[in-house]
C-alpha atoms as a PDB file:
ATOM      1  CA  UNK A   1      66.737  81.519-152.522  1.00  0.00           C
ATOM      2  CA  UNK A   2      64.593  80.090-154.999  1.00  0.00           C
ATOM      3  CA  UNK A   3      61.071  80.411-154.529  1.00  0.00           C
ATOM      4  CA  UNK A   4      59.113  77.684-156.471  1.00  0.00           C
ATOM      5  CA  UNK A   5      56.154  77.727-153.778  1.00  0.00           C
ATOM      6  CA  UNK A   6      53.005  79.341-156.652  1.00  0.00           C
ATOM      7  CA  UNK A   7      52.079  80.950-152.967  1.00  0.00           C
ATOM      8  CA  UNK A   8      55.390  83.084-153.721  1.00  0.00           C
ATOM      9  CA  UNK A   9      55.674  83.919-150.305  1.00  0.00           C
ATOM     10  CA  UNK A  10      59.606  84.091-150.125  1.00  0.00           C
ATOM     11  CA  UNK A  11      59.924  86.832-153.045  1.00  0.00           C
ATOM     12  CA  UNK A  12      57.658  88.914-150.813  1.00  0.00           C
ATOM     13  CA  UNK A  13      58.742  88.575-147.395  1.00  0.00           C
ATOM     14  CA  UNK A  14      62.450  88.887-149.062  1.00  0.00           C
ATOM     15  CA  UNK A  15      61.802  92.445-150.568  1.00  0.00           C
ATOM     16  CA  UNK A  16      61.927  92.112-154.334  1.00  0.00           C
ATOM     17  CA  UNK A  17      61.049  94.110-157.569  1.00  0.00           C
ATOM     18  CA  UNK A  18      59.413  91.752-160.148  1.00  0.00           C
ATOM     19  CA  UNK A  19      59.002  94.417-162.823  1.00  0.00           C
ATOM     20  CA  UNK A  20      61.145  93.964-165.905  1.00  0.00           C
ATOM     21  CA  UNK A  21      61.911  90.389-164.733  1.00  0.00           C
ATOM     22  CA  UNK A  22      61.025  86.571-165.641  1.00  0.00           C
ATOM     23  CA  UNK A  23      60.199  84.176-163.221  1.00  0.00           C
ATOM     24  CA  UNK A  24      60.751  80.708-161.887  1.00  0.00           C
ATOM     25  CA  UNK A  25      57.535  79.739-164.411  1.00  0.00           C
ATOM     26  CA  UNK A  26      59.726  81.106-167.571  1.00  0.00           C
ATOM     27  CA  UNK A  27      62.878  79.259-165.699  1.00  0.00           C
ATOM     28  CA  UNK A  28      60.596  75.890-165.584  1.00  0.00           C
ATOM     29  CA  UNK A  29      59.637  76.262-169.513  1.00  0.00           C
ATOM     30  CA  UNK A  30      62.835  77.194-170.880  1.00  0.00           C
ATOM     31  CA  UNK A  31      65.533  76.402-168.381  1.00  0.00           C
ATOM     32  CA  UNK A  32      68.226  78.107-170.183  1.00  0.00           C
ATOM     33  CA  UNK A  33      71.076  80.108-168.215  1.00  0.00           C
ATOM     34  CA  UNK A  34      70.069  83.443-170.085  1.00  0.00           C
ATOM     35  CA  UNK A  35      66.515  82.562-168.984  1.00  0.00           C
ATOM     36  CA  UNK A  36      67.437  81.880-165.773  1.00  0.00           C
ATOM     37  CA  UNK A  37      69.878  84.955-164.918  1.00  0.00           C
ATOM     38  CA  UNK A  38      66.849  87.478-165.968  1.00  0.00           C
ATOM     39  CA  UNK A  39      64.577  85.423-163.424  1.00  0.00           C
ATOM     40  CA  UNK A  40      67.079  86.124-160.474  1.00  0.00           C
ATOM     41  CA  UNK A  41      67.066  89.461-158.279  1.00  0.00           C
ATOM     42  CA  UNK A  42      68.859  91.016-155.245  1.00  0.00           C
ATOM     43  CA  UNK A  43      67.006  90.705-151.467  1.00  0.00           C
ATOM     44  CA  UNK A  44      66.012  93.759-150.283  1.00  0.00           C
ATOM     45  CA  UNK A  45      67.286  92.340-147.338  1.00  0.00           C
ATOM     46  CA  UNK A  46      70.628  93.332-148.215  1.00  0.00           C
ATOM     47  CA  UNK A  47      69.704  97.319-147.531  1.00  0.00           C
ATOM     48  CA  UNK A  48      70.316  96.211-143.891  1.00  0.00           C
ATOM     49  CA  UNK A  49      72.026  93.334-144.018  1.00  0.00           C
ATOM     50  CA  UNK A  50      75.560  92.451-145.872  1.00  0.00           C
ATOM     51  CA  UNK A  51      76.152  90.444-148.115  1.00  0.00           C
ATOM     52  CA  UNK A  52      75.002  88.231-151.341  1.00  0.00           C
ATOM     53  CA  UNK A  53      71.097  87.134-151.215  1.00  0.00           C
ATOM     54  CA  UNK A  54      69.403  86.649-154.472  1.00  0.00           C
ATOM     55  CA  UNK A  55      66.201  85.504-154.937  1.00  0.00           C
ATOM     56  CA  UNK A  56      64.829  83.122-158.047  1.00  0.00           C
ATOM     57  CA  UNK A  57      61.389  85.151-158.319  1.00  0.00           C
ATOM     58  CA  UNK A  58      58.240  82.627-157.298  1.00  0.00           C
ATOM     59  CA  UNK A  59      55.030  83.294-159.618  1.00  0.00           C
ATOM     60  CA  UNK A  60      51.534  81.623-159.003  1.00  0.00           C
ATOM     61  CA  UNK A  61      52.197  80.649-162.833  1.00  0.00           C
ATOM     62  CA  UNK A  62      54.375  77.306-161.020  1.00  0.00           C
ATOM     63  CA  UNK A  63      50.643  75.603-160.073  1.00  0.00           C
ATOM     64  CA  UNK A  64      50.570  75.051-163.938  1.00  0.00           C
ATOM     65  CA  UNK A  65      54.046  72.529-163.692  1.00  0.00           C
ATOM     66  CA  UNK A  66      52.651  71.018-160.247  1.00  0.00           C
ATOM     67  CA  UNK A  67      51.204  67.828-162.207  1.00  0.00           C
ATOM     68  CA  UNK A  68      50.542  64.843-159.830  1.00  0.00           C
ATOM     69  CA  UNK A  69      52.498  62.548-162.355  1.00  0.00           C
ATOM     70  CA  UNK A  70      55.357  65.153-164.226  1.00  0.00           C
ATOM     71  CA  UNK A  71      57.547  63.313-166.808  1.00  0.00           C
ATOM     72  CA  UNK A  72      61.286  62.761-166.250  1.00  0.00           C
ATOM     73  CA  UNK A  73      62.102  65.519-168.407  1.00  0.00           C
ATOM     74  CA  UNK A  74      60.064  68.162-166.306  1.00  0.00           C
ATOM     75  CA  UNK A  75      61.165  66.649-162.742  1.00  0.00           C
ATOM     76  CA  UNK A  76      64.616  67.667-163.583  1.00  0.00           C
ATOM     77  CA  UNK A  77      64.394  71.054-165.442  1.00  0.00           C
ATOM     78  CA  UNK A  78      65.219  73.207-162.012  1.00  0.00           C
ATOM     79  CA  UNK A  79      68.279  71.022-161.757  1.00  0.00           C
ATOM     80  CA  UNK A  80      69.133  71.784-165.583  1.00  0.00           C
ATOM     81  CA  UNK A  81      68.871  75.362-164.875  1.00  0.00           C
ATOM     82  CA  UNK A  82      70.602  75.959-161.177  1.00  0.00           C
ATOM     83  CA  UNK A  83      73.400  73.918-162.963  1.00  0.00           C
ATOM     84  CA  UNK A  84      74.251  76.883-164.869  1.00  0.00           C
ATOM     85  CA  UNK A  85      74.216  79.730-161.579  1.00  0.00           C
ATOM     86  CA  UNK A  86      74.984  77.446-158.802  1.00  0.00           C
ATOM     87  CA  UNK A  87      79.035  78.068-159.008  1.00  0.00           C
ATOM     88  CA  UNK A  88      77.986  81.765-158.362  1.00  0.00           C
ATOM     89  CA  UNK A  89      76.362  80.882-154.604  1.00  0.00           C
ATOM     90  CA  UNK A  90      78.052  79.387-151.173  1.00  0.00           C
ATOM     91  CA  UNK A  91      74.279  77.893-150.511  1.00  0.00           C
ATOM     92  CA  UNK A  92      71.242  77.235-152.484  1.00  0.00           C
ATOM     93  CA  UNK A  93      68.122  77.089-150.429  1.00  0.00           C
ATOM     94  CA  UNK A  94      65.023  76.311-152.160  1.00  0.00           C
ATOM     95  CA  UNK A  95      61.191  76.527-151.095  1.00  0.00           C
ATOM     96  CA  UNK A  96      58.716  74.281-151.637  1.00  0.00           C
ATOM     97  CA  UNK A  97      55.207  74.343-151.457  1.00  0.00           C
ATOM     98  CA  UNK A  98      53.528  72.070-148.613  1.00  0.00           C
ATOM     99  CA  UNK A  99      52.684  68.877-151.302  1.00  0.00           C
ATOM    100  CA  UNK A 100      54.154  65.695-152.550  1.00  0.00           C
ATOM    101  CA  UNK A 101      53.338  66.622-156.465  1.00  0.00           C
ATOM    102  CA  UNK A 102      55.443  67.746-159.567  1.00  0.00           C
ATOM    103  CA  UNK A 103      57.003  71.206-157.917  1.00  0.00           C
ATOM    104  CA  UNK A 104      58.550  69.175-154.616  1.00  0.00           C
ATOM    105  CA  UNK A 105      59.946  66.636-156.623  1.00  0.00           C
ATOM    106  CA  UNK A 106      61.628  68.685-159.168  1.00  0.00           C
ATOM    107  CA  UNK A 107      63.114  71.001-156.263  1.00  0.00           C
ATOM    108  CA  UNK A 108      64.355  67.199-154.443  1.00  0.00           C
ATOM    109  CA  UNK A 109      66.011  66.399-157.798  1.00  0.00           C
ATOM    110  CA  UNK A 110      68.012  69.522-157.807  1.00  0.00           C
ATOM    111  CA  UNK A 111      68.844  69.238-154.498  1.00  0.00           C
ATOM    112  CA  UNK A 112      71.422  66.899-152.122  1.00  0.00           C
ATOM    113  CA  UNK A 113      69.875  67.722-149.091  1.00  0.00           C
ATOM    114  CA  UNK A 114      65.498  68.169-147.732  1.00  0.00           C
ATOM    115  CA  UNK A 115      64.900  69.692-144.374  1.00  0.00           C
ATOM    116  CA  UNK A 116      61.280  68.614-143.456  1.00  0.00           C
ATOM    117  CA  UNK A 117      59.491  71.576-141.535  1.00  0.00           C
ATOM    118  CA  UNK A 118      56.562  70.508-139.210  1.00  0.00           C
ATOM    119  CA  UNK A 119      54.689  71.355-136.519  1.00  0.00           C
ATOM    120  CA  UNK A 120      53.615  69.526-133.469  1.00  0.00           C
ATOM    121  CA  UNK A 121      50.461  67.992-134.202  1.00  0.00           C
ATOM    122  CA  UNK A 122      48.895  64.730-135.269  1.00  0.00           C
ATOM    123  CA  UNK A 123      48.050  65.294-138.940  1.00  0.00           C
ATOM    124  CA  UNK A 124      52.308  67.432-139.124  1.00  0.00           C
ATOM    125  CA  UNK A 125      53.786  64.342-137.502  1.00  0.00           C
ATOM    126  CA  UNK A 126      51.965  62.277-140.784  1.00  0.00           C
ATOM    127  CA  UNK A 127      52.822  64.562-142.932  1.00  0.00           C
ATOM    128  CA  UNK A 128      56.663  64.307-141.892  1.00  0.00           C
ATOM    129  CA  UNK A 129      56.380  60.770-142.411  1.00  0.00           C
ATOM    130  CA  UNK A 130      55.195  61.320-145.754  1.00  0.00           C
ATOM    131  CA  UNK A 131      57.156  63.298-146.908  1.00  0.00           C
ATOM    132  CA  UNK A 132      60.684  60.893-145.845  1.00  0.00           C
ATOM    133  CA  UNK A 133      59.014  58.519-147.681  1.00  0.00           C
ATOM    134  CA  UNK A 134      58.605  60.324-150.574  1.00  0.00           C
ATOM    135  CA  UNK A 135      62.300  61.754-149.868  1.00  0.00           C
ATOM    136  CA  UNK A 136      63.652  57.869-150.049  1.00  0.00           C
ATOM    137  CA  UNK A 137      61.324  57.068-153.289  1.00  0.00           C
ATOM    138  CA  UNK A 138      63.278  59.993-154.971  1.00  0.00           C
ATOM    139  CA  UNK A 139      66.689  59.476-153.915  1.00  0.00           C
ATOM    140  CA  UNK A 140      66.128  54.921-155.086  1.00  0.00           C
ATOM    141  CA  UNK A 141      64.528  55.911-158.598  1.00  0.00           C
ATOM    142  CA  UNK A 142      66.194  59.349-159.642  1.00  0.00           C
ATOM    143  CA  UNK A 143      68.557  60.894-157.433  1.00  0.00           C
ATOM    144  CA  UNK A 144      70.998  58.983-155.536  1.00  0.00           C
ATOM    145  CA  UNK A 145      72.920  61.720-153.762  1.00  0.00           C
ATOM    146  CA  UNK A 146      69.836  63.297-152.229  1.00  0.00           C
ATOM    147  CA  UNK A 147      69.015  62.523-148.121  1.00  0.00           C
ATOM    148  CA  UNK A 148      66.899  64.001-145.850  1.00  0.00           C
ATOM    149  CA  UNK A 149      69.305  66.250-143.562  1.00  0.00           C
ATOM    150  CA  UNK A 150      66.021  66.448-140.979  1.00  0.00           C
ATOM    151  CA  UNK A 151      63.198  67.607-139.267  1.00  0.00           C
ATOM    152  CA  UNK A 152      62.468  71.305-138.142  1.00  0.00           C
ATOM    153  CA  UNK A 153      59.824  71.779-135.667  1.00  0.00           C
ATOM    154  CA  UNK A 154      58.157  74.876-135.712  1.00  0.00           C
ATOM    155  CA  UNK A 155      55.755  76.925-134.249  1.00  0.00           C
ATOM    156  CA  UNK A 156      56.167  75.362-130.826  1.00  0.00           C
ATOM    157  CA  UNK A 157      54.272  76.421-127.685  1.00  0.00           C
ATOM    158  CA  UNK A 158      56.664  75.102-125.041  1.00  0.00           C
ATOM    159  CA  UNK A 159      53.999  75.332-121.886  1.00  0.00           C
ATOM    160  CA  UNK A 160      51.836  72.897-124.392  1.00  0.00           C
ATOM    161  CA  UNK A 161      51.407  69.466-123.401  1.00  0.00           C
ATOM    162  CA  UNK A 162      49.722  68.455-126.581  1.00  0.00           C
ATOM    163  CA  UNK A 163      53.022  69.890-128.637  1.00  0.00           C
ATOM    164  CA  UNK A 164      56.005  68.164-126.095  1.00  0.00           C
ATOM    165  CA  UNK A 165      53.581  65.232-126.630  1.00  0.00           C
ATOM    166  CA  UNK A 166      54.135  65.366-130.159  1.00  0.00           C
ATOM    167  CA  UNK A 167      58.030  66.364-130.228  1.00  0.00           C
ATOM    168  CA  UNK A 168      58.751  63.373-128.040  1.00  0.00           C
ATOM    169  CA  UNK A 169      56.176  61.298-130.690  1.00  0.00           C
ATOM    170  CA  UNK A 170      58.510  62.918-133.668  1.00  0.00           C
ATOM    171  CA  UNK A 171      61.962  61.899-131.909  1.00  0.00           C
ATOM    172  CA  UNK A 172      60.935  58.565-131.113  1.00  0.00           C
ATOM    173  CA  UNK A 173      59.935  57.913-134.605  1.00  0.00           C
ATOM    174  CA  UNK A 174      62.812  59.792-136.501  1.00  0.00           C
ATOM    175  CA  UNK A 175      65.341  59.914-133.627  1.00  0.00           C
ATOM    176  CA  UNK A 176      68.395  62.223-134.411  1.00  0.00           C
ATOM    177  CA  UNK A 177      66.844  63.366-137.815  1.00  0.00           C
ATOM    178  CA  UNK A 178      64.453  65.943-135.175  1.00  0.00           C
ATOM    179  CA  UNK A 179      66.681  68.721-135.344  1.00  0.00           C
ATOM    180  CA  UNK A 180      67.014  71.490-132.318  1.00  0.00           C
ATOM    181  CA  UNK A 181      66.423  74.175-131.793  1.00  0.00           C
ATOM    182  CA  UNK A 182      62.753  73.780-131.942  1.00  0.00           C
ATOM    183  CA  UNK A 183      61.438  77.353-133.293  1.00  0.00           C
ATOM    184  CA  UNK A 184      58.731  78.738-130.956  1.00  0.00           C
ATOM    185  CA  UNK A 185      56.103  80.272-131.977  1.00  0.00           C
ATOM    186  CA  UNK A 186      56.876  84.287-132.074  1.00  0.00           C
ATOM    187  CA  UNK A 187      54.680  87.139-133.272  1.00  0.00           C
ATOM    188  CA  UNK A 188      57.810  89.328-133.871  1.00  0.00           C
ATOM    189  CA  UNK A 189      58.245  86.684-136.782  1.00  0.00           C
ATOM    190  CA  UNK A 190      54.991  87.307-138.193  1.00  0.00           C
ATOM    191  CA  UNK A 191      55.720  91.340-137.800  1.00  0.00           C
ATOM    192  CA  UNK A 192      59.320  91.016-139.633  1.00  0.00           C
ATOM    193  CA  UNK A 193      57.635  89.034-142.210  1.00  0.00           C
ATOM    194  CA  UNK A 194      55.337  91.640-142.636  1.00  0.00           C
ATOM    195  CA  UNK A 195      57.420  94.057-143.231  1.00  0.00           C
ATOM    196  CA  UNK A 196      59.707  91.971-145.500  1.00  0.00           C
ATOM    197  CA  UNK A 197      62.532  92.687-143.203  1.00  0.00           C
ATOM    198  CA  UNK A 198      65.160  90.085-142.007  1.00  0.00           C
ATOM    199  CA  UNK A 199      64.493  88.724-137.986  1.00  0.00           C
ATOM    200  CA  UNK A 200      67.843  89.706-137.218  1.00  0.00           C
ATOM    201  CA  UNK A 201      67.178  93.620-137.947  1.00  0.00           C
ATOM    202  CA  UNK A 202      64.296  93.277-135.983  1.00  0.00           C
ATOM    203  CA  UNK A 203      63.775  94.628-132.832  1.00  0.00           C
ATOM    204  CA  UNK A 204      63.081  93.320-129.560  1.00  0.00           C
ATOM    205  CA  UNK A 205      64.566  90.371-127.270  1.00  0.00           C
ATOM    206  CA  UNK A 206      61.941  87.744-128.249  1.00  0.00           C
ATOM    207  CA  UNK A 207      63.275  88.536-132.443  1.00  0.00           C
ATOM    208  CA  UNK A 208      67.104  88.367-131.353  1.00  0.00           C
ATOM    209  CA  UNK A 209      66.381  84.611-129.419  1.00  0.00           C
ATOM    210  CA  UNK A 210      64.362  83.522-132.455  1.00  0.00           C
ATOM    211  CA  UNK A 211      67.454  85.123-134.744  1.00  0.00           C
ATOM    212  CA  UNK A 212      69.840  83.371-132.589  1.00  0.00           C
ATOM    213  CA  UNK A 213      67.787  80.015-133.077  1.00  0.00           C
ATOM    214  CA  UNK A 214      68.076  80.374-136.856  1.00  0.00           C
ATOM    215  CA  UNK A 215      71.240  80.890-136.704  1.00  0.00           C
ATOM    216  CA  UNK A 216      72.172  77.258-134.909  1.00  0.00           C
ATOM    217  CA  UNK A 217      69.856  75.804-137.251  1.00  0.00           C
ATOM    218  CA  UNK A 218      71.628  77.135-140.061  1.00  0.00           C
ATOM    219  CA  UNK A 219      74.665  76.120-138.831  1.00  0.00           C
ATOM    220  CA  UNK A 220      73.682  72.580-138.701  1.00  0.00           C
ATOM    221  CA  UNK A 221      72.313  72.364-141.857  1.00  0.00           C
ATOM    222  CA  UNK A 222      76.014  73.849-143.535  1.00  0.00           C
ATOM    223  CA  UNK A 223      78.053  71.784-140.919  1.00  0.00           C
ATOM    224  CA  UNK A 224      75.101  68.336-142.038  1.00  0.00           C
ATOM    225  CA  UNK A 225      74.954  69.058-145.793  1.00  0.00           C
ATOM    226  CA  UNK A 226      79.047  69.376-145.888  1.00  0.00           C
ATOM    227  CA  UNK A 227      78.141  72.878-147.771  1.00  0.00           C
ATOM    228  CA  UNK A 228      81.757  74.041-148.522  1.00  0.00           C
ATOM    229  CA  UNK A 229      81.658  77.689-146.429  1.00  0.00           C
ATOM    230  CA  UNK A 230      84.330  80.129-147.823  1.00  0.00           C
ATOM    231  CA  UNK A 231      87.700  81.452-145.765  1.00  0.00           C
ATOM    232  CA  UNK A 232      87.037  84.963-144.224  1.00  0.00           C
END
């Protein structure tokens, strides 16, 4: 995972320890491997949960490279520095702050695939359509192997009129790009964040359908984004 979000909220739902280490602010100054192995740190998660997950460390420092108009040279530093870890990983998944500006971009031009998350409102649906916009300026003028893989919808309230209203407004504008599952909305989500715990450790039927709903997502995006899996 690499958290360039300045919130930072992967590296704290994901269990980390920052001390001793640099962060994805160091990695987007200097974007040198040595700078960019010291920046990287095991999941917590894995206590419970086998398995590789490593986490690029997010720092509030990123606002400072999250320009409205970055240079060429800056929207391609994260690229110049996963280059150098990526063979080490089956799947790089990177978060990105809820904006257009420098920090989305330079995460798009490392990337070949963007899932768009929404939710199912008015001002969401706009924002989606923003956003593949923004996906297809990127991929004509700097990165031609990057396309959108789709649309998540999440925090859904099935028995909501206003929200089917808007899933059936997102699939008639983006058709098969509107992924499903759509994730309902689930305190035992919130709760596992909390207590920087994976959903799938967490008990409870309502965690294990919202696990299970991950999971199919997941497997889209490997099965969409031809991400090579590795033989068991």
């Amino acid at each position: 995972m690499v958290d360039i979000d300045p919130q930072s909220d992967v590296s704290t739902g994901m269990d980390i320890q920052v001390a001793g280490r640099l962060n994805i602010a160091d990695v987007l100054e200097n974007p040198k491997e040595k700078t960019v192995r010291q920046a990287i740190t095991a999941s917590g998660w894995t206590k419970v949960h086998p398995g590789t997950i490593d986490v690029l460390i997010g720092s509030p420092s990123a606002i400072n490279f999250d320009g409205p108009h970055p240079s060429v040279r800056d929207v391609w530093k994260l690229e110049e520095a996963l280059a150098s870890v990526e063979a080490d990983y089956d799947l790089v998944l990177i978060d990105c702050a809820p904006s257009l500006n420098a920090l989305t971009r330079t995460a798009w031009a490392a990337s070949d695939r963007v899932v768009v998350v929404t939710e199912p409102g008015l001002f969401s649906v706009a924002a989606a359509d923003r956003a593949l916009r923004a996906i297809e300026e990127i991929r004509r003028g700097l990165s031609p192997r990057l396309q959108p893989l789709g649309i998540i919808v999440n925090r859904v309230r099935p028995q909501s009129i206003e929200h089917q209203f808007r899933i059936k407004e997102l699939r008639d504008m983006f058709g098969p790009l509107v992924l499903s599952p759509q994730l309902p909305e689930r305190t035992s989500l919130q709760q596992a964040q909390g207590a920087a715990k994976p959903l799938h450790v967490w008990p409870g039927e309502s965690a294990q359908e919202l696990a299970s709903d991950f999971d199919e997502l997941l497997d889209r995006v490997v099965r969409t984004g031809r991400v090579p899996v590795p033989e068991q």
